[in-house]
Protein backbone atom coordinates (compact mmCIF):
# COMPACT_ATOMS: atom_id res chain seq x y z
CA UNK A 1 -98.82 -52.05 -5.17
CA UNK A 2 -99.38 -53.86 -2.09
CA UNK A 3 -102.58 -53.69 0.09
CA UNK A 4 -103.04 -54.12 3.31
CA UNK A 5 -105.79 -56.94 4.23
CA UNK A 6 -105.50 -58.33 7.59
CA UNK A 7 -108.44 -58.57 9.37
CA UNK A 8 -108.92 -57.14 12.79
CA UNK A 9 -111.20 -56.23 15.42
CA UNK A 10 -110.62 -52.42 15.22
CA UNK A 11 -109.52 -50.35 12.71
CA UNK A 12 -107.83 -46.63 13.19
CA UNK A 13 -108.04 -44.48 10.56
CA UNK A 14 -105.44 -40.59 11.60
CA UNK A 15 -104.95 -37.42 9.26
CA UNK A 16 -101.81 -36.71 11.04
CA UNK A 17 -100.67 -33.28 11.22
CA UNK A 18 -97.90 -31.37 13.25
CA UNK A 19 -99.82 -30.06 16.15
CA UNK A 20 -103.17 -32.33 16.09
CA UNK A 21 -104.24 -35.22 14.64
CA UNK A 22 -107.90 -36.78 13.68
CA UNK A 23 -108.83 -40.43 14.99
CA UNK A 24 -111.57 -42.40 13.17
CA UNK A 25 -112.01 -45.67 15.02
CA UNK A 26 -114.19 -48.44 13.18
CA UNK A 27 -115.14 -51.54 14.21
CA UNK A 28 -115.53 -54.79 11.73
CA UNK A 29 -119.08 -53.96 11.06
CA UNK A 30 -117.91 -50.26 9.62
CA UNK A 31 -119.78 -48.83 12.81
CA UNK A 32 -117.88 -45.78 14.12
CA UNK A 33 -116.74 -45.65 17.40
CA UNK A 34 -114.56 -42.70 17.53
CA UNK A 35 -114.29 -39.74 15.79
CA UNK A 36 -112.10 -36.96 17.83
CA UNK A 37 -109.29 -34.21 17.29
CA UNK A 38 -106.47 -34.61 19.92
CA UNK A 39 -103.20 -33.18 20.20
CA UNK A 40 -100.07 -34.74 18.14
CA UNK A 41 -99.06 -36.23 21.72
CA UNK A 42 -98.38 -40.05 22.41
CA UNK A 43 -100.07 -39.25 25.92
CA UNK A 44 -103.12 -38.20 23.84
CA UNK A 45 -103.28 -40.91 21.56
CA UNK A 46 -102.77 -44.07 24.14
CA UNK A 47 -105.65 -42.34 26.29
CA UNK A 48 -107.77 -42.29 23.14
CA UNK A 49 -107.34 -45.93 21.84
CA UNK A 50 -107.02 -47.37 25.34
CA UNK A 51 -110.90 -48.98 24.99
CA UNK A 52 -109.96 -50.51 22.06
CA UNK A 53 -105.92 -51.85 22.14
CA UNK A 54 -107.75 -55.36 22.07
CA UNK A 55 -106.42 -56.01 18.29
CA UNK A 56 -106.08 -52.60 16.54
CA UNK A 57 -104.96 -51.61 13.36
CA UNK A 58 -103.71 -47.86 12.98
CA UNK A 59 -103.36 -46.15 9.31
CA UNK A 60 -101.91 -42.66 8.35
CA UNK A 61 -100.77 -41.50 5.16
CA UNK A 62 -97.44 -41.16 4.49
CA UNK A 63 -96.25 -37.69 4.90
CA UNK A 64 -92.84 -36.22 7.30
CA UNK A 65 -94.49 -36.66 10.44
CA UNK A 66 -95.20 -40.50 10.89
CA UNK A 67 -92.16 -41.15 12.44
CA UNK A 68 -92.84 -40.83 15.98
CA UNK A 69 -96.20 -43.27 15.63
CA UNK A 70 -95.01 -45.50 14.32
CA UNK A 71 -92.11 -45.98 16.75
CA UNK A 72 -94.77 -45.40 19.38
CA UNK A 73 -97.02 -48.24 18.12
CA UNK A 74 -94.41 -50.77 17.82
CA UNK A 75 -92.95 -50.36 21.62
CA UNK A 76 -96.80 -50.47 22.60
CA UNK A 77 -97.81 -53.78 20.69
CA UNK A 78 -99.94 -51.86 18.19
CA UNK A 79 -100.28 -52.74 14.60
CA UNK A 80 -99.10 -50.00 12.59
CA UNK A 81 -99.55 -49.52 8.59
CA UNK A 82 -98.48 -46.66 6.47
CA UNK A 83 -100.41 -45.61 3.43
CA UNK A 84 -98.95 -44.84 0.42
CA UNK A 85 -99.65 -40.97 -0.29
CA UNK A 86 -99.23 -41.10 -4.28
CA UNK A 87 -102.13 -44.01 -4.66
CA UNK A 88 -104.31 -42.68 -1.61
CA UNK A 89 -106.77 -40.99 -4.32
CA UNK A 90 -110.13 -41.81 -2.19
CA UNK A 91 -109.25 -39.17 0.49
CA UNK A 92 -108.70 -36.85 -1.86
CA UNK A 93 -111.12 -37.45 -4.50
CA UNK A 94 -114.36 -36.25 -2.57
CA UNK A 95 -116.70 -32.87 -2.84
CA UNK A 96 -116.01 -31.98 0.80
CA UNK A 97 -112.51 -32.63 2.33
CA UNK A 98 -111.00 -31.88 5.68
CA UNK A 99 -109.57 -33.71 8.57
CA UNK A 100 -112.56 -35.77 9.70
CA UNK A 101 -113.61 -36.85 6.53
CA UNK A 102 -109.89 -37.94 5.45
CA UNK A 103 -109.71 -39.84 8.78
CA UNK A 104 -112.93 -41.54 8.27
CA UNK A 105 -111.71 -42.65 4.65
CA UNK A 106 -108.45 -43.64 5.84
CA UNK A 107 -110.30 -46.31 8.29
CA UNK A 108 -112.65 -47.45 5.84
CA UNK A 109 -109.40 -48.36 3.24
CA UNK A 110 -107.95 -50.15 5.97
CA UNK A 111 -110.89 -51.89 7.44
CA UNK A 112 -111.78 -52.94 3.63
CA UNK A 113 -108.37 -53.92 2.67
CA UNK A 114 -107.92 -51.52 0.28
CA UNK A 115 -105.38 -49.51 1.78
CA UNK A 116 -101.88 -48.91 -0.35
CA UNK A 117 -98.91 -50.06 1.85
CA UNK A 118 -95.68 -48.08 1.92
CA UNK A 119 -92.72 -49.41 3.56
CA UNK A 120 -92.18 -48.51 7.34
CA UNK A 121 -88.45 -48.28 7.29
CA UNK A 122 -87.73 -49.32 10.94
CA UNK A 123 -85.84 -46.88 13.44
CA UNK A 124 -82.59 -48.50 13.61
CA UNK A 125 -81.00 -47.66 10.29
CA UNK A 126 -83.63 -44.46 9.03
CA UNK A 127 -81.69 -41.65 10.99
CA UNK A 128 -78.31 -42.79 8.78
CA UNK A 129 -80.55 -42.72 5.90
CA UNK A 130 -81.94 -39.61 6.72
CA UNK A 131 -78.38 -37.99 7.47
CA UNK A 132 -77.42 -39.52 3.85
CA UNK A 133 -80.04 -37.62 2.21
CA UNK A 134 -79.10 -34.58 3.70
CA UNK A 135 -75.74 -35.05 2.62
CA UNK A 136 -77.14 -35.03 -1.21
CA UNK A 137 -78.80 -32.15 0.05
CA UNK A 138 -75.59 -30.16 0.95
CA UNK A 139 -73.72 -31.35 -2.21
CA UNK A 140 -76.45 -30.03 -4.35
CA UNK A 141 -75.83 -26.73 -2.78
CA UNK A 142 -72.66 -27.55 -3.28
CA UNK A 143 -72.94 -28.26 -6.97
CA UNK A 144 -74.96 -24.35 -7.46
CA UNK A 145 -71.82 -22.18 -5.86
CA UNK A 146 -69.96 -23.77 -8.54
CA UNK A 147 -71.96 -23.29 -11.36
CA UNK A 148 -72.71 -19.39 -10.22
CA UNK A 149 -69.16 -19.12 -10.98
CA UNK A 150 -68.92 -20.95 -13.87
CA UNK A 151 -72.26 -18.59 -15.06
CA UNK A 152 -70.66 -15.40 -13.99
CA UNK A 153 -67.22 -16.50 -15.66
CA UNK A 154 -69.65 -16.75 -18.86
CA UNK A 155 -71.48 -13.53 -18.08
CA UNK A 156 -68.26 -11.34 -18.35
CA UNK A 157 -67.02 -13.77 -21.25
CA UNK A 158 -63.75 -14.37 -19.89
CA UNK A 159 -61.38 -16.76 -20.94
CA UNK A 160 -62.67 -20.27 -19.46
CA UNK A 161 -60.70 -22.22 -16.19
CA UNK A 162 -57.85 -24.31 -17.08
CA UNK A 163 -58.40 -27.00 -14.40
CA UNK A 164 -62.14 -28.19 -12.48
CA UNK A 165 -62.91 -26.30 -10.06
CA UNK A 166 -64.47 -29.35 -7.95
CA UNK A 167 -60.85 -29.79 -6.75
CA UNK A 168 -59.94 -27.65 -3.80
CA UNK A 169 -56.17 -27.80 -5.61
CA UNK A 170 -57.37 -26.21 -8.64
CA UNK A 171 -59.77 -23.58 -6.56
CA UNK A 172 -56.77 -21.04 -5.54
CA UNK A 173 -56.42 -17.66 -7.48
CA UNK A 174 -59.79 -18.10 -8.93
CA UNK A 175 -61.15 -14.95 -7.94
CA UNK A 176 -58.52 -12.97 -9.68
CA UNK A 177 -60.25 -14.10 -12.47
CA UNK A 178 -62.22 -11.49 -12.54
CA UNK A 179 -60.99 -7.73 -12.76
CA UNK A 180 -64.66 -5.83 -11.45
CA UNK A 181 -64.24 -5.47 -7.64
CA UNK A 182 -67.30 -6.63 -6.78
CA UNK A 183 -68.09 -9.58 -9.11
CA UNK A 184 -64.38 -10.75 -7.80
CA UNK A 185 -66.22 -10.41 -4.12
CA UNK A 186 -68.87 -12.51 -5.27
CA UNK A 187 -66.92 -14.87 -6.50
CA UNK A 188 -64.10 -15.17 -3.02
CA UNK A 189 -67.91 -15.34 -0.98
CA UNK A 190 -68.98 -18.73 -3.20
CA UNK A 191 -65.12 -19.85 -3.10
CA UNK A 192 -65.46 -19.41 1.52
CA UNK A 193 -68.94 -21.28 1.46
CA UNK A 194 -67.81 -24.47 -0.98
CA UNK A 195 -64.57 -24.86 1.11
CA UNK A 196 -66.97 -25.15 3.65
CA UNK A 197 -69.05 -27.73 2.51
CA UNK A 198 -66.22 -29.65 1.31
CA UNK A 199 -65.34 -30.07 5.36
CA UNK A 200 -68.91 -31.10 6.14
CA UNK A 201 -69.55 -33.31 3.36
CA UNK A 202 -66.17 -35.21 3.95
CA UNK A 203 -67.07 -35.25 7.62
CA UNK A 204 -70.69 -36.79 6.92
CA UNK A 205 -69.24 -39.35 4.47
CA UNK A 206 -66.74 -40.55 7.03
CA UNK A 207 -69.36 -40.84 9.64
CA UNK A 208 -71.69 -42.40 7.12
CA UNK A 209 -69.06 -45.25 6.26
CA UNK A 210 -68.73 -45.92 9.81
CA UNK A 211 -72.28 -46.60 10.22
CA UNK A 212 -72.59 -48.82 7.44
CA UNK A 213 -70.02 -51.13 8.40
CA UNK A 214 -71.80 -51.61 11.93
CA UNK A 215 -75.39 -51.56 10.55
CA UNK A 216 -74.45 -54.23 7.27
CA UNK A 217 -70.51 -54.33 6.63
CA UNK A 218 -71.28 -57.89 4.57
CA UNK A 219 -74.09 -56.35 2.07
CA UNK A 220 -72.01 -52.80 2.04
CA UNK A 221 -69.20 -54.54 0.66
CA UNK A 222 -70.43 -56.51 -2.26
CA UNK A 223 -72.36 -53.78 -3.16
CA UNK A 224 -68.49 -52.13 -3.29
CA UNK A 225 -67.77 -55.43 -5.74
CA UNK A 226 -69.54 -53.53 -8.43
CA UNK A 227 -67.16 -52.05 -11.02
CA UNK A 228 -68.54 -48.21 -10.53
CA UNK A 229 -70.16 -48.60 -7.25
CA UNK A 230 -68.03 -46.62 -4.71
CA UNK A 231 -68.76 -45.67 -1.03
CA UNK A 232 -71.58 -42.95 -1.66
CA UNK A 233 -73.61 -45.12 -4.55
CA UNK A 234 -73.31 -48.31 -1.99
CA UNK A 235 -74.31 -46.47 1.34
CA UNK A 236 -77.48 -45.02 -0.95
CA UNK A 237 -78.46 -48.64 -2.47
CA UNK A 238 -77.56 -50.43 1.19
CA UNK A 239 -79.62 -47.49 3.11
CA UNK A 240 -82.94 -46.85 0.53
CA UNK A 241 -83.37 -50.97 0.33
CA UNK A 242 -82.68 -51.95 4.29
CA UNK A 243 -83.00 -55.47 3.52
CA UNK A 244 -83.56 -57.40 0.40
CA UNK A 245 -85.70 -59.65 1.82
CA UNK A 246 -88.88 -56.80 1.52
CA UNK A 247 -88.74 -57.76 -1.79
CA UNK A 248 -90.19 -60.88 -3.03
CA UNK A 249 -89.29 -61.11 -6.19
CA UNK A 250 -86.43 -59.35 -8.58
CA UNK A 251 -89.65 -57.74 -10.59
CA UNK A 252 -90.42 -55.58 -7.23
CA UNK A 253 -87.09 -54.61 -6.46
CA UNK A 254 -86.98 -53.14 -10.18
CA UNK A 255 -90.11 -51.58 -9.88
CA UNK A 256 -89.33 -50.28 -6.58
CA UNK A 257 -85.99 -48.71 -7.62
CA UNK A 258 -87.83 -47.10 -11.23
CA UNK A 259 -85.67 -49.43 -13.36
CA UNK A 260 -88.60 -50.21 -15.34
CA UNK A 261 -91.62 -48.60 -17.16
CA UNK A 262 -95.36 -49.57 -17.09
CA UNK A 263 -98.12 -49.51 -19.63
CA UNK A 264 -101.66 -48.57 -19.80
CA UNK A 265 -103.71 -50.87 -21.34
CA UNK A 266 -107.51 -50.69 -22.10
CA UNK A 267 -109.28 -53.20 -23.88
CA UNK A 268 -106.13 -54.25 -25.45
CA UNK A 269 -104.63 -50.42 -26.56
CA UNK A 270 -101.61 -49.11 -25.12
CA UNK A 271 -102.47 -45.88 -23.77
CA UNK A 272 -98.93 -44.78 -22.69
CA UNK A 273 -96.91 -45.22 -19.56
CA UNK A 274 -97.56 -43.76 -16.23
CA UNK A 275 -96.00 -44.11 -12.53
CA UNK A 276 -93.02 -42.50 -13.21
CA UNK A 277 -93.24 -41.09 -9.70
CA UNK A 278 -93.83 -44.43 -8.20
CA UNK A 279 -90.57 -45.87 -6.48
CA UNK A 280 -87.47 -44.56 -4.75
CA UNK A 281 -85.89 -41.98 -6.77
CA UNK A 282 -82.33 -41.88 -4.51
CA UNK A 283 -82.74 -46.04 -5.74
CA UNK A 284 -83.44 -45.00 -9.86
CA UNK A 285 -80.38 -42.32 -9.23
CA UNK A 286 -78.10 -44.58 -7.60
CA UNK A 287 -78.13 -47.15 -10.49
CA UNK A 288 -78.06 -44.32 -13.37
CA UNK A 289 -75.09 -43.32 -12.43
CA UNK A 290 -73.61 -46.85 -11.62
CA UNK A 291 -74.52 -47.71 -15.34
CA UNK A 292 -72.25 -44.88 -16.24
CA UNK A 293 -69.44 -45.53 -14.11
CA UNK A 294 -69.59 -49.57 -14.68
CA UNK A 295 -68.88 -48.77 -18.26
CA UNK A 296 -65.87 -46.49 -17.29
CA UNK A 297 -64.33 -48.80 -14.53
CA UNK A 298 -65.33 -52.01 -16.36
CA UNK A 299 -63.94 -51.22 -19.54
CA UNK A 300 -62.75 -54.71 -21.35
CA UNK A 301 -63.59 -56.06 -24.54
CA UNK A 302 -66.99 -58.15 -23.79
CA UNK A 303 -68.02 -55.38 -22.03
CA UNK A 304 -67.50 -52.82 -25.32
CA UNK A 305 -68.90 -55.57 -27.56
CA UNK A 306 -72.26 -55.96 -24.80
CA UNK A 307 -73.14 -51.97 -25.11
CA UNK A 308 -72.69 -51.79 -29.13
CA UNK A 309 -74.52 -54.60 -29.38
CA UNK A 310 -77.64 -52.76 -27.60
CA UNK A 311 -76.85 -49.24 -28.72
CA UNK A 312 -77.03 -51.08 -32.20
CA UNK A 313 -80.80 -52.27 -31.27
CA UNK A 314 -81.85 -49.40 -28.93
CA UNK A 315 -79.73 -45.92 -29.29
CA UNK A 316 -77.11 -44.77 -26.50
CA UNK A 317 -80.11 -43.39 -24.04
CA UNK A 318 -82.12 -46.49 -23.86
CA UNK A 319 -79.17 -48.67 -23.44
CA UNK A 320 -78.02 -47.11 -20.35
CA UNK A 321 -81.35 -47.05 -18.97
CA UNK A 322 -81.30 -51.35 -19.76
CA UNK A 323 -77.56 -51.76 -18.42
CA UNK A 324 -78.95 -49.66 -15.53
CA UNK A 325 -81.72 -52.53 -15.35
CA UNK A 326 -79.25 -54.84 -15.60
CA UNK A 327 -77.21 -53.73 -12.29
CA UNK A 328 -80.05 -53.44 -10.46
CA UNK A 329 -81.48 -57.41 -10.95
CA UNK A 330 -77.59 -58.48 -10.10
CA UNK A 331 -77.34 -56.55 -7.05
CA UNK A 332 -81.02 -57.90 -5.81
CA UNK A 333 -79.60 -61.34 -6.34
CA UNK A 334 -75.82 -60.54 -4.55
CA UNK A 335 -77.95 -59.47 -1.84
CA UNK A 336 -80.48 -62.15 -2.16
CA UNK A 337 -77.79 -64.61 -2.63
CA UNK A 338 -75.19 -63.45 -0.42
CA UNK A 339 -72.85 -63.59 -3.43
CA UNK A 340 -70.20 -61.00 -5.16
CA UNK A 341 -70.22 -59.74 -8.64
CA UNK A 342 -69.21 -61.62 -11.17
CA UNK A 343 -68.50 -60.30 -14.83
CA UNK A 344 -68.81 -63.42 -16.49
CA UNK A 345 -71.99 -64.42 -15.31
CA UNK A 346 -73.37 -60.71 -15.34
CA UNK A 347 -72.44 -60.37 -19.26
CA UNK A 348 -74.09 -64.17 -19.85
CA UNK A 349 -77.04 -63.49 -18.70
């Protein structure tokens, strides 16, 4: 976890909300100089600051509304720093809690350098991100039409489909499937809404592809160098990282993408893992399923001989979880590196 700790001459502390947000203003002897609710307006909140742009810092927590601060603060000059909402716990750990109180503890972290950092993803690329995540939002729904029918095919105990119905080819007479009238109506209703987000979810990929090759076309194609990486998982590694060079080390990155677990230790007992929730899960899902797919487009002999070799030491489960692991230090260091993959090298180390 990283903490914020430059020093300045003011410190903003905002519980940012849809309609109004809370200012705490501190100064570098703690002293409060502001403490007012204004409107969720950047009119509002340049008029409030204005006596003290002289070398501010402003902190809000990160929740779905930051966006437009923190664009705002970066065309005015202003120092803006996100807090991470999962490791916040002083604003929420108090008797009393509302808005002024979280504001004033939000300034104090900062002022006192104690203040978790998430990542400001910067404006340029987050709308494609964004529109990527709301593509995995349409092909979950996706995903449910197809097991209703799946379910109801079960719930009647008819004979099961021939072919996968993920395939608009293999989609046509389905609904005669089933005799009952209405169940068949059912059916011909989830049948009219996936065609329908098969055209939208082909659309978005196209447009997302597009992007990518004008935002990063080098990094977006040796991320495609990957045996198992296609399009989708290397517009979702290329958009949740940004840029490689966030990360200081390969240890972050792993961290950062949930490749790798952490202990609790007290006075030298393990207590058990925790953080599990710490970390971009569209990163941890991204390589999960590249660890599955490298094995079934990278399918050679040292490769067979690598995975019996650790489902020998560690059972199937844990050693998809390390070949998973294992992707995501070599594409930190393709990045890093500006290199391809290389099999040889990725199977030797």
């Amino acid at each position: 976890m990283r903490f914020y700790n430059r020093q300045h001459r003011y410190y903003c502390g905002i519980d940012l909300h849809v309609k109004t947000m809370y200012l705490c203003i501190l100064d570098t002897n703690g002293q409060v100089l502001l403490h007012r609710n204004v409107t969720t307006t950047p009119e509002a909140f340049l008029t409030a600051v204005a006596p003290y742009r002289d070398d501010l810092a402003v902190a809000v927590e990160c929740m779905f509304t930051w966006y437009w601060l923190a664009d705002l603060c970066a065309a005015e000059g202003i120092t803006f720093v996100l807090g991470h909402a999962l490791s916040m716990k002083a604003i929420h750990g108090g008797k009393a809690k509302n808005d002024k109180i979280d504001a004033h503890k939000i300034a104090v972290l900062l002022r006192g350098g104690m203040l978790p950092q998430s990542y400001v993803y910067p404006s340029a690329m987050r709308a494609t991100r964004d529109l990527l995540r709301r593509r995995l939002h349409l092909v979950r729904k996706r995903g449910q039409l197809l097991a209703h029918i799946h379910n109801t095919q079960a719930q009647y105990n008819l004979p099961a489909f021939e072919r996968r119905l993920a395939y608009p080819a293999n989609r046509e007479g389905v609904s005669l499937h089933f005799p009952d009238p209405s169940v068949r109506k059912s059916v011909e209703v989830d049948l009219a809404l996936i065609d329908q987000y098969d055209v939208l979810i082909a659309d978005l990929e196209q447009t997302l592809v597009r992007e990518a090759k004008c935002d990063d076309a080098d990094a977006f194609h040796r991320l495609r160098s990957v045996p198992g990486i296609g399009p989708i998982l290397a517009l979702t590694i290329l958009y949740e990282i940004h840029h490689i060079g966030r990360f200081d080390r390969v240890q972050e990155f792993a961290s950062y993408a949930r490749l790798v677990k952490c202990t609790h230790e007290s006075a030298g007992k393990v207590l058990g893992t925790g953080g599990a929730k710490m970390g971009n899960v569209h990163l941890k899902w991204a390589f999960s399923e590249a660890a599955v797919l490298f094995l079934r487009h990278a399918h050679t002999a040292p490769v067979a001989k690598f995975m019996a070799r650790l489902e020998k030491h560690h059972g199937k489960g844990k050693a998809l979880s390390i070949l998973a692991h294992k992707i995501g230090r070599a594409v930190y260091y393709m990045l890093a590196r500006g290199t391809v993959f290389s099999l040889p090298k990725f199977l030797a180390a």
